[in-house]
C-alpha atoms as a PDB file:
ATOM      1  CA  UNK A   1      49.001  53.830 127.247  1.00  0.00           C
ATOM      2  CA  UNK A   2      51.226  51.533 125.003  1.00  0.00           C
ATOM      3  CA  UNK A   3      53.061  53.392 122.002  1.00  0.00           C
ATOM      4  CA  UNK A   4      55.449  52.195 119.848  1.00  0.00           C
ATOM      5  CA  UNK A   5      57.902  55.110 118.479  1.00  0.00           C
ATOM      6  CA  UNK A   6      60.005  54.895 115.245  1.00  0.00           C
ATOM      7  CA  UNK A   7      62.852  57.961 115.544  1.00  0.00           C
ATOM      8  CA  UNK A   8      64.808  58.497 112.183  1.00  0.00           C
ATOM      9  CA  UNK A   9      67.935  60.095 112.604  1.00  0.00           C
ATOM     10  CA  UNK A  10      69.443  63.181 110.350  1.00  0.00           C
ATOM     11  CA  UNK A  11      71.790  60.366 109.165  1.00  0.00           C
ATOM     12  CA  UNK A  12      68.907  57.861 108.294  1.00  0.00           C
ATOM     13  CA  UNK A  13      69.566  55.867 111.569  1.00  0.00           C
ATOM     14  CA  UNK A  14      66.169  54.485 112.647  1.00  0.00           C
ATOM     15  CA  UNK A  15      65.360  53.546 116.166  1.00  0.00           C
ATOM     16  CA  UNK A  16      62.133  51.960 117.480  1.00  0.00           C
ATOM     17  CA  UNK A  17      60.858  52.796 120.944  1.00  0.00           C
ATOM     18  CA  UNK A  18      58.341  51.104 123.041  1.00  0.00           C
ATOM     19  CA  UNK A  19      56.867  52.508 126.228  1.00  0.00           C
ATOM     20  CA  UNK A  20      54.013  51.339 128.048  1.00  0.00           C
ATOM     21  CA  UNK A  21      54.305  47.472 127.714  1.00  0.00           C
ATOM     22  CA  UNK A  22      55.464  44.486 130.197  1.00  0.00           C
ATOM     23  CA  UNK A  23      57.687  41.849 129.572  1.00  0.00           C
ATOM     24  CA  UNK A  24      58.977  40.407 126.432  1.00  0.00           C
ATOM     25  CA  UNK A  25      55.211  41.780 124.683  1.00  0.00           C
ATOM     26  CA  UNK A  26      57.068  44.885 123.859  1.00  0.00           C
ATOM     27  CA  UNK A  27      58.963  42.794 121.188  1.00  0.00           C
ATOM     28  CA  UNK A  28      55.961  41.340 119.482  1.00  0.00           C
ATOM     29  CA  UNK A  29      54.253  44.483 119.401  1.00  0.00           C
ATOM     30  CA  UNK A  30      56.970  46.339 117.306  1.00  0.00           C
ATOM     31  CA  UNK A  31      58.087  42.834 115.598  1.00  0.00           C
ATOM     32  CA  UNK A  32      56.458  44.035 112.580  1.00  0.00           C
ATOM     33  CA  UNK A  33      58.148  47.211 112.247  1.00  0.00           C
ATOM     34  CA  UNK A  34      61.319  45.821 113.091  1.00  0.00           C
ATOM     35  CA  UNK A  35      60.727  42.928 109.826  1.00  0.00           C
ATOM     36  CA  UNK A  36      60.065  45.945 107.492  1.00  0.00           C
ATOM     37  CA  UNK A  37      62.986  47.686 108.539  1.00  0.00           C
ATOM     38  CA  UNK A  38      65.704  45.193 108.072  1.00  0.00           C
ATOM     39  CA  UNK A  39      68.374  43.584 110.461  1.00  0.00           C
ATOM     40  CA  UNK A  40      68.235  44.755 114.219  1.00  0.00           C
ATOM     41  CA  UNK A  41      71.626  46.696 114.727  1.00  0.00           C
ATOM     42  CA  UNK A  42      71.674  47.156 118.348  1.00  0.00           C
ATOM     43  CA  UNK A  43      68.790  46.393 121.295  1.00  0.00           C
ATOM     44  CA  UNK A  44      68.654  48.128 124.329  1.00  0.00           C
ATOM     45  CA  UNK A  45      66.877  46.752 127.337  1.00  0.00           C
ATOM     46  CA  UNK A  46      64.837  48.697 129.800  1.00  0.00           C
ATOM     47  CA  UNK A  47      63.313  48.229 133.722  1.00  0.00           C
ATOM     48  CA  UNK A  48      60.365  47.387 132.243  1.00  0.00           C
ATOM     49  CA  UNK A  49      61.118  44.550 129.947  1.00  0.00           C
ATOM     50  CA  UNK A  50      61.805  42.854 133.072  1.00  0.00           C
ATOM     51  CA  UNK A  51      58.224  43.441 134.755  1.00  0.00           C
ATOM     52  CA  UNK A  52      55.438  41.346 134.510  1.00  0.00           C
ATOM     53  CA  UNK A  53      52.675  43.609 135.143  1.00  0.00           C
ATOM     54  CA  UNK A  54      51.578  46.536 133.036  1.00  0.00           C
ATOM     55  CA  UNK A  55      52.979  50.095 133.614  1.00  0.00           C
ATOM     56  CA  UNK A  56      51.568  52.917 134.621  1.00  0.00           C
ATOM     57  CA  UNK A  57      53.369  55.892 132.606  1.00  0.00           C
ATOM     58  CA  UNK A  58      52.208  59.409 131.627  1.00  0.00           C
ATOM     59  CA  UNK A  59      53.079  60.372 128.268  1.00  0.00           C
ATOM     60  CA  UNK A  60      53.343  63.646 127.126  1.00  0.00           C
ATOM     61  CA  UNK A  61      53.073  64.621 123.572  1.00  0.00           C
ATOM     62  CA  UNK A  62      54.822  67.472 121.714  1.00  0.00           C
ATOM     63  CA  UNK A  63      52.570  69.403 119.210  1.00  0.00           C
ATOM     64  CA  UNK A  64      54.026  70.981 116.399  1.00  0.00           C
END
């Protein structure tokens, strides 16, 4: 499942997270949020920017 995450911080520091997507499609998914929001601060790569097929990840939700 692909999910895009915005985390705001107690100290208004917002990050956004993407999980689920291959390759450089994780930026255009979350390009919008990331125009909305201002100038990117800081970018953090992960394994799986660098893959070209899809993942296969179980996400687990918190309720509350």
């Amino acid at each position: 499942m692909k999910t895009i995450r915005v985390l705001i911080s107690p100290k208004g520091e917002i990050t956004v997270e993407t999980q689920g997507f291959s390759g450089p499609s994780c930026r255009e998914a979350s390009k919008f949020i990331e125009e909305a929001l201002g100038t990117r601060t800081n970018e953090t790569l992960q394994a799986s920017f660098h893959q070209t097929e899809p993942l296969h990840d179980s996400v687990r939700q918190r309720s509350g």
